[in-house]
PDB file of N, CA and C in Angstrom:
ATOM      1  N   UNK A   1       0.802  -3.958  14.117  1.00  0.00           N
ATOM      2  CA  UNK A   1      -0.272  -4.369  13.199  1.00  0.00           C
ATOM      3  C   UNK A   1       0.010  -5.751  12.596  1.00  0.00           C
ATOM      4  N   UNK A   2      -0.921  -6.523  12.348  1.00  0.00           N
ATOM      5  CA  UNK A   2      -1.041  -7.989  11.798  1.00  0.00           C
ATOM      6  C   UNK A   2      -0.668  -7.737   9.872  1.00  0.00           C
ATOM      7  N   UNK A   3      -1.336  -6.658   9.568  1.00  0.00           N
ATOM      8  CA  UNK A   3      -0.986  -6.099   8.183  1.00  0.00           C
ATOM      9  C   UNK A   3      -0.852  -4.895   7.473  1.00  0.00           C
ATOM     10  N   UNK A   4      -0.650  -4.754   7.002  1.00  0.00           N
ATOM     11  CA  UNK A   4      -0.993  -3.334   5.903  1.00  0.00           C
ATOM     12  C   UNK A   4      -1.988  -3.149   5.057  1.00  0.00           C
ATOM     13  N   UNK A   5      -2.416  -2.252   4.653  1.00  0.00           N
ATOM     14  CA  UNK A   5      -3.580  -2.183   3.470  1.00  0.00           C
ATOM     15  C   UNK A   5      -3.571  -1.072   3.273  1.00  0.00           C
ATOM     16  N   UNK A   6      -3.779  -0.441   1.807  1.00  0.00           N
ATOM     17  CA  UNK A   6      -3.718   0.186   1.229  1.00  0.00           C
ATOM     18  C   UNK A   6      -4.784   0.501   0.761  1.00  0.00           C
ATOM     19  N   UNK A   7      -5.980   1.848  -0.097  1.00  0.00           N
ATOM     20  CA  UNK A   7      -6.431   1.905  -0.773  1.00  0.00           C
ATOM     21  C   UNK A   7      -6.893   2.846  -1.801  1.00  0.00           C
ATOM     22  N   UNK A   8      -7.138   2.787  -3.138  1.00  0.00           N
ATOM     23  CA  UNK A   8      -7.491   3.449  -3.654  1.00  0.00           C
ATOM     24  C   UNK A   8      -8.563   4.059  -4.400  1.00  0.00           C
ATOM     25  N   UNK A   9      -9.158   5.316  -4.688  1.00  0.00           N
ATOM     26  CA  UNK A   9     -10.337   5.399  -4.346  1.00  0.00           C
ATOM     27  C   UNK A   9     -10.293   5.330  -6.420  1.00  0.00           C
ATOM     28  N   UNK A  10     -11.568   5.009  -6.655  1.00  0.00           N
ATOM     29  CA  UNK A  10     -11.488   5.216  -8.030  1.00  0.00           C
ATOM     30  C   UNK A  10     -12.545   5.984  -8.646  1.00  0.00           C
ATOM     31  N   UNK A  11     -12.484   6.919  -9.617  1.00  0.00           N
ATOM     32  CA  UNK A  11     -13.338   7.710  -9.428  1.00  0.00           C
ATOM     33  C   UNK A  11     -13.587   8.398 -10.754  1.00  0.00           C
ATOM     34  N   UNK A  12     -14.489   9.143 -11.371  1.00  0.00           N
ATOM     35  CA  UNK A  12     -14.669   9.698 -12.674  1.00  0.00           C
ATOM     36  C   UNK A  12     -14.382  11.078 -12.338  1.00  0.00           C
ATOM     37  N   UNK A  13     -12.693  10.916 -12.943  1.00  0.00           N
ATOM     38  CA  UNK A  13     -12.534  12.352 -12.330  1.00  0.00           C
ATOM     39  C   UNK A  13     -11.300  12.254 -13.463  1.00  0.00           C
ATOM     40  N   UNK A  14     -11.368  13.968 -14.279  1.00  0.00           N
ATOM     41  CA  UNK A  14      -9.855  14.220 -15.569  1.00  0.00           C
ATOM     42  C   UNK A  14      -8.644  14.357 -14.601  1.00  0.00           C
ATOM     43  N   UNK A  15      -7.236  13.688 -14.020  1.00  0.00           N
ATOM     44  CA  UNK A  15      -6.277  14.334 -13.552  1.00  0.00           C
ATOM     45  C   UNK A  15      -5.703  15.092 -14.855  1.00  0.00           C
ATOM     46  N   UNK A  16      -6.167  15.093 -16.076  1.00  0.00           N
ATOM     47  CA  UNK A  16      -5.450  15.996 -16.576  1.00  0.00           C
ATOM     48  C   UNK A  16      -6.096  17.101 -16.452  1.00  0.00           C
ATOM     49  N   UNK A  17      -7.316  17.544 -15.972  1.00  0.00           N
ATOM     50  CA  UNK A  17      -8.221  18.707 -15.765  1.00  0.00           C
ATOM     51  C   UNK A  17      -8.395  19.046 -14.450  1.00  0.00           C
ATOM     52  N   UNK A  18      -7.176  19.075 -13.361  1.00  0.00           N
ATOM     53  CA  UNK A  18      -7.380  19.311 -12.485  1.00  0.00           C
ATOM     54  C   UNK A  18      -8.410  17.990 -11.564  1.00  0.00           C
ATOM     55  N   UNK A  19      -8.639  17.072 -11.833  1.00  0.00           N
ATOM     56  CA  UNK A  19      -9.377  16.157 -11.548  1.00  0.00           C
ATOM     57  C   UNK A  19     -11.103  16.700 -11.372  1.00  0.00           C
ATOM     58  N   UNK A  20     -11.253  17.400 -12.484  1.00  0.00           N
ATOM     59  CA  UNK A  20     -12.591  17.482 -12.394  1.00  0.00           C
ATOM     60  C   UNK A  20     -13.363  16.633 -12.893  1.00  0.00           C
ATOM     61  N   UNK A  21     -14.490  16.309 -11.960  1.00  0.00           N
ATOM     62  CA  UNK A  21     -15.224  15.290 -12.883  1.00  0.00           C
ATOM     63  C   UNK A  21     -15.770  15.228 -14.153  1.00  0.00           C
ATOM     64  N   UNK A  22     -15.801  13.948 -14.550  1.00  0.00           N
ATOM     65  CA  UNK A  22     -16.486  13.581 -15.876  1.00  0.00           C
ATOM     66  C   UNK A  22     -17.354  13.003 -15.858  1.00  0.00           C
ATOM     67  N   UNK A  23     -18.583  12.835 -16.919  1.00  0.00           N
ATOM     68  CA  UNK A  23     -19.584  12.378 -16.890  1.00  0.00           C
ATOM     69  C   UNK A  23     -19.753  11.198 -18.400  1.00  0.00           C
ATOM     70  N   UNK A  24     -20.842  10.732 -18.283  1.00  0.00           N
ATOM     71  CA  UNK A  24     -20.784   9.703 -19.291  1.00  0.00           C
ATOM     72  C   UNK A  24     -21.096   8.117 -18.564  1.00  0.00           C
ATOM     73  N   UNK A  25     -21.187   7.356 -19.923  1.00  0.00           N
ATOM     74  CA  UNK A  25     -21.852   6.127 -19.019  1.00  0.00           C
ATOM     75  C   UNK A  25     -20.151   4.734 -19.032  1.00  0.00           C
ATOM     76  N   UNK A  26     -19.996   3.739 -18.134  1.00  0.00           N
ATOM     77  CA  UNK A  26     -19.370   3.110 -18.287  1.00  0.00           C
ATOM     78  C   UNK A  26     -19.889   1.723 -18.975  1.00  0.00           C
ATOM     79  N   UNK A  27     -19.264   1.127 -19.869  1.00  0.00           N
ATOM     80  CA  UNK A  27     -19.623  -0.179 -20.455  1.00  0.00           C
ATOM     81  C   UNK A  27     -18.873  -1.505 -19.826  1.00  0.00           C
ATOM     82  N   UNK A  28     -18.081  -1.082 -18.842  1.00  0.00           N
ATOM     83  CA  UNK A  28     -17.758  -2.416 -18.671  1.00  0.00           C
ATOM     84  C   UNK A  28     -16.255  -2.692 -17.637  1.00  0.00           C
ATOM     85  N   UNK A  29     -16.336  -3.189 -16.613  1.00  0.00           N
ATOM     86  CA  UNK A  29     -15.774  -2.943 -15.581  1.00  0.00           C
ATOM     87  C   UNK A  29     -14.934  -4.604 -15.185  1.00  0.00           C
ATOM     88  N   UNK A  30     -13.616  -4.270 -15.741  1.00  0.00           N
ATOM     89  CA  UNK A  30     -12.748  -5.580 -15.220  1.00  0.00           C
ATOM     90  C   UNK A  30     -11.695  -5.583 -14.388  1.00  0.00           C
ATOM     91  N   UNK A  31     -12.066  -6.331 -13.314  1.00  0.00           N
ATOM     92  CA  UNK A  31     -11.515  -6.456 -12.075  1.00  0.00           C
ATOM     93  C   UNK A  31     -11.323  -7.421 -11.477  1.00  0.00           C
ATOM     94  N   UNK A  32     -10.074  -8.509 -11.166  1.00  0.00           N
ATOM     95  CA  UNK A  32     -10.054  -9.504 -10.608  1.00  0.00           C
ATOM     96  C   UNK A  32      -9.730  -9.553  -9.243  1.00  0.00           C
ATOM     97  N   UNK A  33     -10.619  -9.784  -7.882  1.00  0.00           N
ATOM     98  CA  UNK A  33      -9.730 -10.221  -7.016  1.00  0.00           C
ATOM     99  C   UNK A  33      -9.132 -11.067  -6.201  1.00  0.00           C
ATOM    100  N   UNK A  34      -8.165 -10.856  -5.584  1.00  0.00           N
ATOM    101  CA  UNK A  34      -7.283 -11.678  -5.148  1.00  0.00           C
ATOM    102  C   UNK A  34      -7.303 -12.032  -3.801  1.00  0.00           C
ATOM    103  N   UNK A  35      -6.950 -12.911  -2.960  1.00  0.00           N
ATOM    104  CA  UNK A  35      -6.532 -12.959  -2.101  1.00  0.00           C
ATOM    105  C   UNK A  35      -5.762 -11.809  -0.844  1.00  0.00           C
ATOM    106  N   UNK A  36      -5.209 -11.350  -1.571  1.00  0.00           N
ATOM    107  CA  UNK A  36      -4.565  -9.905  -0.817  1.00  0.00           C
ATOM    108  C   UNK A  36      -4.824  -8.691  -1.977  1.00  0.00           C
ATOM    109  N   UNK A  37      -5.713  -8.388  -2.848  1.00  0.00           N
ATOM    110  CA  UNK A  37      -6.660  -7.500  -3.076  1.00  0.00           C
ATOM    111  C   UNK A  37      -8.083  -7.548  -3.555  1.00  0.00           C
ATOM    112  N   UNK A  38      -8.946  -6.696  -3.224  1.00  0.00           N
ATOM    113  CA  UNK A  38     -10.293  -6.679  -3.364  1.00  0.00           C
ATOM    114  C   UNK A  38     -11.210  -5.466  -3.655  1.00  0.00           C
ATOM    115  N   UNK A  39     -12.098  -5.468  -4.331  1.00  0.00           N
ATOM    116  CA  UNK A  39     -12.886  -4.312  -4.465  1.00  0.00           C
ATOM    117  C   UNK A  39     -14.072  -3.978  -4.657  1.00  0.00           C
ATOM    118  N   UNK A  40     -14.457  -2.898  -5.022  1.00  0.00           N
ATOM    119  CA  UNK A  40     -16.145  -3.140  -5.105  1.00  0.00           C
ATOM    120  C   UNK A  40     -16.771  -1.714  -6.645  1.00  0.00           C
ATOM    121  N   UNK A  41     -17.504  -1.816  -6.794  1.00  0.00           N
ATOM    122  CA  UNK A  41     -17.760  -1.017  -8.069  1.00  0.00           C
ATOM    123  C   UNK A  41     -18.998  -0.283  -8.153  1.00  0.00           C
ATOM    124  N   UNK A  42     -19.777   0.894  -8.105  1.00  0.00           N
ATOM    125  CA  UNK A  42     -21.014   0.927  -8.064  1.00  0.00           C
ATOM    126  C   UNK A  42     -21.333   1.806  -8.965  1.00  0.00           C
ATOM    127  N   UNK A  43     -22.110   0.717 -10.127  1.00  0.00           N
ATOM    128  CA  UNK A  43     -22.302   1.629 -11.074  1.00  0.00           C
ATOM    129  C   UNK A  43     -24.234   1.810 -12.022  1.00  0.00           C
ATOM    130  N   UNK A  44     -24.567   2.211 -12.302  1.00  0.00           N
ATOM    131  CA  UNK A  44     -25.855   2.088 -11.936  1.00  0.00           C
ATOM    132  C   UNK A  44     -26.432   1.151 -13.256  1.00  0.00           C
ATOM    133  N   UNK A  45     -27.865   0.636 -13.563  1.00  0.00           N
ATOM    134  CA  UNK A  45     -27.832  -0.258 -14.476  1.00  0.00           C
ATOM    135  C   UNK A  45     -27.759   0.674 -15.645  1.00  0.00           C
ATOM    136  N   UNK A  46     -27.560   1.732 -16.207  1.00  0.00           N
ATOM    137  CA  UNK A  46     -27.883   2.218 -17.085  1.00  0.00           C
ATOM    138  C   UNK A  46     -26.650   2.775 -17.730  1.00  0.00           C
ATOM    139  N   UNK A  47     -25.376   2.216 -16.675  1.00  0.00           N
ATOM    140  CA  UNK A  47     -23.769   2.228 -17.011  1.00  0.00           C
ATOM    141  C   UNK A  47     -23.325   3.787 -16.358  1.00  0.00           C
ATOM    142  N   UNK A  48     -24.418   4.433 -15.483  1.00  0.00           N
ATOM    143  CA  UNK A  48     -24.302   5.913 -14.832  1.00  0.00           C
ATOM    144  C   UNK A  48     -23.114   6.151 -13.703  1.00  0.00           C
ATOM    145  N   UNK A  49     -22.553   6.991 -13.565  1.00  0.00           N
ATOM    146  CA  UNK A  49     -22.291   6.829 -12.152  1.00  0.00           C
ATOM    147  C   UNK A  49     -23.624   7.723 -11.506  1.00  0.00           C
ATOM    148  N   UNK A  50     -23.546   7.221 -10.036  1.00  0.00           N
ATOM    149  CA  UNK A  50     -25.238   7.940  -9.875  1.00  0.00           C
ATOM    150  C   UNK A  50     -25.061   9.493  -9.744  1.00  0.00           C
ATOM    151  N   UNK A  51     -25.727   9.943 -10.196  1.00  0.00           N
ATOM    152  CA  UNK A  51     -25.618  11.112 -10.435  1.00  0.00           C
ATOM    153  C   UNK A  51     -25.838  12.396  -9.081  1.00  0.00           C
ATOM    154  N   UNK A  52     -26.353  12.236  -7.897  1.00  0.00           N
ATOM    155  CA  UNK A  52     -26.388  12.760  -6.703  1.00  0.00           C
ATOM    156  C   UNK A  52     -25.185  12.263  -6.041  1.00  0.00           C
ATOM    157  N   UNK A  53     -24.247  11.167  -6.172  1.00  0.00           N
ATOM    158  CA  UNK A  53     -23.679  11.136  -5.542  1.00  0.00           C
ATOM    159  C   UNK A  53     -21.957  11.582  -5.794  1.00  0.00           C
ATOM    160  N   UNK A  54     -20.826  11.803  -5.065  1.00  0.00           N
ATOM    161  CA  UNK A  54     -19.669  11.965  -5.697  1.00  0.00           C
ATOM    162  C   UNK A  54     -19.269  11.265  -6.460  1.00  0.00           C
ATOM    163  N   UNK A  55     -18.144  11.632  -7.561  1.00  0.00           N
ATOM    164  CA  UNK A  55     -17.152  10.687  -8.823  1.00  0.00           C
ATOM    165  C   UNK A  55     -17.344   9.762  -8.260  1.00  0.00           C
ATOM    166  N   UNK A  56     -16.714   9.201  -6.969  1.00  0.00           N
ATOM    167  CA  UNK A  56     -16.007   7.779  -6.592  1.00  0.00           C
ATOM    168  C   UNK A  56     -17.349   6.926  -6.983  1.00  0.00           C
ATOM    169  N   UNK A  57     -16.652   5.920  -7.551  1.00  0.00           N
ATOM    170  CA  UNK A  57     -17.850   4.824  -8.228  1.00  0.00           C
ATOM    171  C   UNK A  57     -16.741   3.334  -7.630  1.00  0.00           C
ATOM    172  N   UNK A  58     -15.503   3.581  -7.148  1.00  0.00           N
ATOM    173  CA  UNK A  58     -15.329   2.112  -6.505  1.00  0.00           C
ATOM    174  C   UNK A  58     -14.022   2.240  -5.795  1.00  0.00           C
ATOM    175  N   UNK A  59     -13.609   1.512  -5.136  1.00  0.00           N
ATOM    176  CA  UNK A  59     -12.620   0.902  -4.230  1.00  0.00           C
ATOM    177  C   UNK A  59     -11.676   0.065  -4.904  1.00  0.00           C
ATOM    178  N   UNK A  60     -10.750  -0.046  -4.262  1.00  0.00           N
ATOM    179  CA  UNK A  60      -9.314  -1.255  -4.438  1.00  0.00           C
ATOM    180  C   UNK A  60      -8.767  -1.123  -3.309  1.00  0.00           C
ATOM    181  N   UNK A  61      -8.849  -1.935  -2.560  1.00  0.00           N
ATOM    182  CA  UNK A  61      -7.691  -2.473  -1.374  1.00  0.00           C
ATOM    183  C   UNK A  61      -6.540  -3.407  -1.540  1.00  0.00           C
ATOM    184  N   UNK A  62      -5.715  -3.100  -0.874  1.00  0.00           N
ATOM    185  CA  UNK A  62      -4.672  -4.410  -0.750  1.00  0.00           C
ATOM    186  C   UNK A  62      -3.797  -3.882   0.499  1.00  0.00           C
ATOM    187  N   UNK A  63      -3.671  -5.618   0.537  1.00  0.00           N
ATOM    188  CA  UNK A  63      -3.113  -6.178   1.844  1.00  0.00           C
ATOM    189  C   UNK A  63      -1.985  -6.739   1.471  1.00  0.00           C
ATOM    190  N   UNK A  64      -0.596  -6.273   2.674  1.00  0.00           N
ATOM    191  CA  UNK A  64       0.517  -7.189   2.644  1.00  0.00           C
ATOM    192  C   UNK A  64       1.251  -7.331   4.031  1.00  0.00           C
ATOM    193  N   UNK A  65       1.890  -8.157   4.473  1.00  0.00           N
ATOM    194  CA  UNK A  65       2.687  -8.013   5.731  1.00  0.00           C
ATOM    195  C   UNK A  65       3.335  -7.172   5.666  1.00  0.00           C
ATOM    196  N   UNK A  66       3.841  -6.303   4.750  1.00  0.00           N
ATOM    197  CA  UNK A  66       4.279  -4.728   4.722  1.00  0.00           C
ATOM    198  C   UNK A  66       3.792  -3.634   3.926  1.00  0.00           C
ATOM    199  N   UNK A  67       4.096  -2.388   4.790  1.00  0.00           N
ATOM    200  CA  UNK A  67       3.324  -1.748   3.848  1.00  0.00           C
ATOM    201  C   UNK A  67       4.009  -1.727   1.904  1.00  0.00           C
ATOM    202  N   UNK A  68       5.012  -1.943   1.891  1.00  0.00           N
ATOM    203  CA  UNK A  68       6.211  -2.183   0.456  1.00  0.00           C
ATOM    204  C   UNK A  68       5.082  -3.493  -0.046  1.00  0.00           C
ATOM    205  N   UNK A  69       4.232  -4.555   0.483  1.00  0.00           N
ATOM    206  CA  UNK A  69       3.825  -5.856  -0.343  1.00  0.00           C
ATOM    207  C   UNK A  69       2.410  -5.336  -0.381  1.00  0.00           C
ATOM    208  N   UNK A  70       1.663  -4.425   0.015  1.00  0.00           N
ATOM    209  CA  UNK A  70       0.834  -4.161   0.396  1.00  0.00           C
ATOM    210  C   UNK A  70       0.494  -2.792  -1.088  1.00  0.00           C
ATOM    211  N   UNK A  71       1.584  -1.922  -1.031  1.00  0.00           N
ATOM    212  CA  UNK A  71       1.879  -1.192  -2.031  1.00  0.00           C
ATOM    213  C   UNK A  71       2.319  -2.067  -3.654  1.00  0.00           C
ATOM    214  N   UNK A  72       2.677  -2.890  -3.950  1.00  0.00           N
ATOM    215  CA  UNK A  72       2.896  -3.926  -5.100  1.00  0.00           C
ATOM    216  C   UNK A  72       2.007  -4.220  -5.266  1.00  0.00           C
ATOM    217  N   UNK A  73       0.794  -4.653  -4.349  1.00  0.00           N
ATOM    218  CA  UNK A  73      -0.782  -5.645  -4.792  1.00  0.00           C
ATOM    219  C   UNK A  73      -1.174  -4.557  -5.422  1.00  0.00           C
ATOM    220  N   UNK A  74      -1.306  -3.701  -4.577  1.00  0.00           N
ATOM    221  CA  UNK A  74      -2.223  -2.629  -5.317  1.00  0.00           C
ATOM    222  C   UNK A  74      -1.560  -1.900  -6.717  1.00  0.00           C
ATOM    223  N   UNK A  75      -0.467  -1.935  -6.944  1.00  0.00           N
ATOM    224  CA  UNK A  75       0.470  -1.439  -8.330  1.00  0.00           C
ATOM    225  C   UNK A  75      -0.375  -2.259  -9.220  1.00  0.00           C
ATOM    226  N   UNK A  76      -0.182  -3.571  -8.900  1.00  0.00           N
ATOM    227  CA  UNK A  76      -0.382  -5.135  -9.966  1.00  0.00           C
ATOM    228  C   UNK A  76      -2.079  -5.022  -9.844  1.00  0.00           C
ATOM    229  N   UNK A  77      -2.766  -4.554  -8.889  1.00  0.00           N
ATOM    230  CA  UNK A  77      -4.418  -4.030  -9.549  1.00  0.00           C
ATOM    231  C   UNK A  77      -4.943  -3.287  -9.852  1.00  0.00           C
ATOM    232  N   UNK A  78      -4.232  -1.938  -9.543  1.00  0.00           N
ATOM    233  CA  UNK A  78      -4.191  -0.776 -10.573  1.00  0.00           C
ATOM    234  C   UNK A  78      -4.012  -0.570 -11.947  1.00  0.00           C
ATOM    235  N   UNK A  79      -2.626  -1.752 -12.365  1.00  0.00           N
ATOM    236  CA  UNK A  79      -2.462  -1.768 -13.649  1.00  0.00           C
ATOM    237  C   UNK A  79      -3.419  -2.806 -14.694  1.00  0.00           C
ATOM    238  N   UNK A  80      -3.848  -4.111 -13.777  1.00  0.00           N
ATOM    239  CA  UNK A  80      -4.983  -4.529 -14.784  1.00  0.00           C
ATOM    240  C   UNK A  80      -6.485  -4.284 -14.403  1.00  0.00           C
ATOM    241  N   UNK A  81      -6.633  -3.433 -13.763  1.00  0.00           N
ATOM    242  CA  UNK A  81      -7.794  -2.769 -13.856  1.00  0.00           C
ATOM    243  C   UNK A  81      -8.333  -2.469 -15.202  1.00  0.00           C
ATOM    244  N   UNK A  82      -9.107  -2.478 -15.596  1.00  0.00           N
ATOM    245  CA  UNK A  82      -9.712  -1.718 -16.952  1.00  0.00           C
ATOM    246  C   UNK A  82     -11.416  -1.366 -17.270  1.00  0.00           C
ATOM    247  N   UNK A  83     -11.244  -0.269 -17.166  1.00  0.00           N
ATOM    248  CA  UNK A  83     -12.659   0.732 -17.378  1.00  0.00           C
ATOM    249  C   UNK A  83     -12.965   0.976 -18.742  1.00  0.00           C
ATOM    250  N   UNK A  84     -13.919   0.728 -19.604  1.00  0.00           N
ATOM    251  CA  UNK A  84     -14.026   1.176 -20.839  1.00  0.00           C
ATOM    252  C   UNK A  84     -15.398   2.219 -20.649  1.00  0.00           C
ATOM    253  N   UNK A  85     -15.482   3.192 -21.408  1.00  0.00           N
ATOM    254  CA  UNK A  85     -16.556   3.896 -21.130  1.00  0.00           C
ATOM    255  C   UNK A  85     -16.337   5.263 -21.802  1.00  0.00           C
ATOM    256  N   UNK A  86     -17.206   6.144 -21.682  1.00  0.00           N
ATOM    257  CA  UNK A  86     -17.371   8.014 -21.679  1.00  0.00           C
ATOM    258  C   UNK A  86     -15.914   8.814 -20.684  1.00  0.00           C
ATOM    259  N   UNK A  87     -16.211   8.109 -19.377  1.00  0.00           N
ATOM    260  CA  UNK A  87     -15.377   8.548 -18.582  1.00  0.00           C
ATOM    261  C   UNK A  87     -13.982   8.649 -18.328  1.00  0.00           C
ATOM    262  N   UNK A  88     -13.424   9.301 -18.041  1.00  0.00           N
ATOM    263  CA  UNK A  88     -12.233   9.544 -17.516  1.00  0.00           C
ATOM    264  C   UNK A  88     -11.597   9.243 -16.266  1.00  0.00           C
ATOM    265  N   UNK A  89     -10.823   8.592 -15.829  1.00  0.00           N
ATOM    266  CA  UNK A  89     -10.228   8.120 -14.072  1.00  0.00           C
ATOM    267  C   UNK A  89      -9.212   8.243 -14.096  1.00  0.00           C
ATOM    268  N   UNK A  90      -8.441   8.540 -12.965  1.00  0.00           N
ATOM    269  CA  UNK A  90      -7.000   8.585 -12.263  1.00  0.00           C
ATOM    270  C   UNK A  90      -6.469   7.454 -12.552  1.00  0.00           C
ATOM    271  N   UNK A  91      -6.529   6.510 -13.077  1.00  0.00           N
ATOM    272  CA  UNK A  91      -6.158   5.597 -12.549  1.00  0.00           C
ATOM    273  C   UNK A  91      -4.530   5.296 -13.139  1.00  0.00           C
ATOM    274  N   UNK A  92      -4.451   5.943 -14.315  1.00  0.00           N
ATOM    275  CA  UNK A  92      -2.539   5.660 -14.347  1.00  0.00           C
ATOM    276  C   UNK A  92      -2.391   6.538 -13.515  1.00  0.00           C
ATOM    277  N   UNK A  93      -2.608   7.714 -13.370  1.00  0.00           N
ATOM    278  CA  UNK A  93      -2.457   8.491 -12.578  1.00  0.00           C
ATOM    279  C   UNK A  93      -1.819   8.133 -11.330  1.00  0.00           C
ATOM    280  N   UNK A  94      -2.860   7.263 -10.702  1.00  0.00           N
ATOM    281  CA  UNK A  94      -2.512   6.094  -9.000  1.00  0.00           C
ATOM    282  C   UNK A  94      -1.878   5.662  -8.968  1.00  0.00           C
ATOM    283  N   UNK A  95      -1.468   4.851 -10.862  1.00  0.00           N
ATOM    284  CA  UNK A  95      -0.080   3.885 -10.787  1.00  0.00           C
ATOM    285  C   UNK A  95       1.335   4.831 -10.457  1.00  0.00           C
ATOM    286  N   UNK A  96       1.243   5.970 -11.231  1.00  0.00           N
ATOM    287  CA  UNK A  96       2.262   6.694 -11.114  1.00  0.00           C
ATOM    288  C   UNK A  96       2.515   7.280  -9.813  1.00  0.00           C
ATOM    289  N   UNK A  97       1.581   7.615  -9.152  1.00  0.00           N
ATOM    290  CA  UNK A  97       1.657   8.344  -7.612  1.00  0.00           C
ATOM    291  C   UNK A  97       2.479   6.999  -7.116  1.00  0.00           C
ATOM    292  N   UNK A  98       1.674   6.010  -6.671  1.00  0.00           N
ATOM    293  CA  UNK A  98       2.183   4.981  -6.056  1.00  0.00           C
ATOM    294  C   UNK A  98       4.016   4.205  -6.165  1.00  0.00           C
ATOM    295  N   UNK A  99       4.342   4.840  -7.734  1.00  0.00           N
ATOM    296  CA  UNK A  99       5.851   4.608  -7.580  1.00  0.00           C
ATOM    297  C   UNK A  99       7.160   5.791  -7.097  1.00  0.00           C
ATOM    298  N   UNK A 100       6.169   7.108  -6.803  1.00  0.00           N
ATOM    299  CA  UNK A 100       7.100   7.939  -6.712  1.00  0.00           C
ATOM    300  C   UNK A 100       8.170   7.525  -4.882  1.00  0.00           C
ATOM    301  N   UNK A 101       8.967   8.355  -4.979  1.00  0.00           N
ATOM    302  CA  UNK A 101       9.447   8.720  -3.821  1.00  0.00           C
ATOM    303  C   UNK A 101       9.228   8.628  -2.373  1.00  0.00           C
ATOM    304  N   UNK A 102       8.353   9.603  -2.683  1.00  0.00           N
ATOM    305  CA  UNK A 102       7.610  10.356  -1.481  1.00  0.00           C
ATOM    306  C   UNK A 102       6.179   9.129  -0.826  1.00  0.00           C
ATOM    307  N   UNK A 103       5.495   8.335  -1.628  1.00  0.00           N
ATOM    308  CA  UNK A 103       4.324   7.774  -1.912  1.00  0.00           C
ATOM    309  C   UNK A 103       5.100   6.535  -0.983  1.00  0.00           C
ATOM    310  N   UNK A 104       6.415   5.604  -1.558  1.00  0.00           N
ATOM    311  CA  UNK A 104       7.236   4.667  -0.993  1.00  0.00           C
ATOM    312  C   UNK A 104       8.039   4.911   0.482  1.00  0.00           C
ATOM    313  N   UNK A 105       7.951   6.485   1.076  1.00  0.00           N
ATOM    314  CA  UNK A 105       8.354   6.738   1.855  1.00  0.00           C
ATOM    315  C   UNK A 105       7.314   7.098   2.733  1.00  0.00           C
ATOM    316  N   UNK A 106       6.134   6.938   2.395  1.00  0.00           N
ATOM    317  CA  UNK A 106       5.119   7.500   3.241  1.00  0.00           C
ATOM    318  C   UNK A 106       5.008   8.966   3.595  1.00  0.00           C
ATOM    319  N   UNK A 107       5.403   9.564   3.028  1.00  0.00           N
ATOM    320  CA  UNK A 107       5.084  11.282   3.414  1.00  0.00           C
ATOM    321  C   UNK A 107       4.770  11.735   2.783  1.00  0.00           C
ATOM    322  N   UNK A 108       3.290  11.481   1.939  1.00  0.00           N
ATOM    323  CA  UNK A 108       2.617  12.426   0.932  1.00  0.00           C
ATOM    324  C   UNK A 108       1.234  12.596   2.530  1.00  0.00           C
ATOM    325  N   UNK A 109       0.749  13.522   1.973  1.00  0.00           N
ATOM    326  CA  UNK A 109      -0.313  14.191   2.984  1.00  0.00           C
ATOM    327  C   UNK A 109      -1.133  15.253   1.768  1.00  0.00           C
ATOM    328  N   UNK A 110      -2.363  16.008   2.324  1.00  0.00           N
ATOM    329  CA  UNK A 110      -3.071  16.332   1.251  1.00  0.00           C
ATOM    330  C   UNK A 110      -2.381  17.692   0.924  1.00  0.00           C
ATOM    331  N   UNK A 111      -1.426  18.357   1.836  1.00  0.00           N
ATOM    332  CA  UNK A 111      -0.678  19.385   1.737  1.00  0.00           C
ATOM    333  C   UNK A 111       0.475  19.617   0.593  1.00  0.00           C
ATOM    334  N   UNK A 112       0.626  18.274   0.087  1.00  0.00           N
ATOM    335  CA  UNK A 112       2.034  17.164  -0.765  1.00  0.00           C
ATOM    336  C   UNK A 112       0.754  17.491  -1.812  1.00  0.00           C
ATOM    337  N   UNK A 113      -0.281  16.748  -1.868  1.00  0.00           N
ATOM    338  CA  UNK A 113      -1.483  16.984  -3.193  1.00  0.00           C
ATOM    339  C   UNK A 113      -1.606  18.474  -4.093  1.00  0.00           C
TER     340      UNK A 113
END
């Protein structure tokens, strides 16, 4: 492979509730990207996530010549990510998955979840 990429899904969902979803409107969505990460957000004008469709309301990718630089972009846009809103997201959650063990060794699977 030419690169790695990584991604994470982002989504209105409690991991402290079993990741069940949450509802509520978002006010305001900051996200910078970079060169070796990028993303996308879909949220409706009324600050909804749409309501027929699943939690996931956006993306984060990142790219590195390994999967180890590839895993750092996405740490460093996970952590200044920032959602203000009603809702609830994984998203330390992701930071924390992403430094364990298992996550750096590649052998989490949904069986590991």
């Amino acid at each position: 492979p030419t690169c790695h990429v990584l991604a994470a899904r982002i989504t209105a969902e409690n991991p402290d509730d079993a990741f069940r979803p949450t509802s509520g409107a978002v006010e305001r969505v900051r996200f910078q990207s970079a060169p070796n990460c990028w993303g996308y957000f879909s949220i409706g004008a009324s600050g909804k996530v749409h309501e027929f469709a699943d939690s996931q309301f956006g993306h984060i990718f990142a790219k590195g010549d390994t999967r180890e630089q590839a895993r750092k972009s996405l740490q460093l846009a996970l952590k200044n990510l920032m959602i203000d809103g009603d809702i609830r997201t994984p998203v330390e959650y992701l930071v924390e998955l992403a430094e364990t063990p298992e996550f750096r060794a590649n052998t989490i699977d949904t069986a590991w979840l």
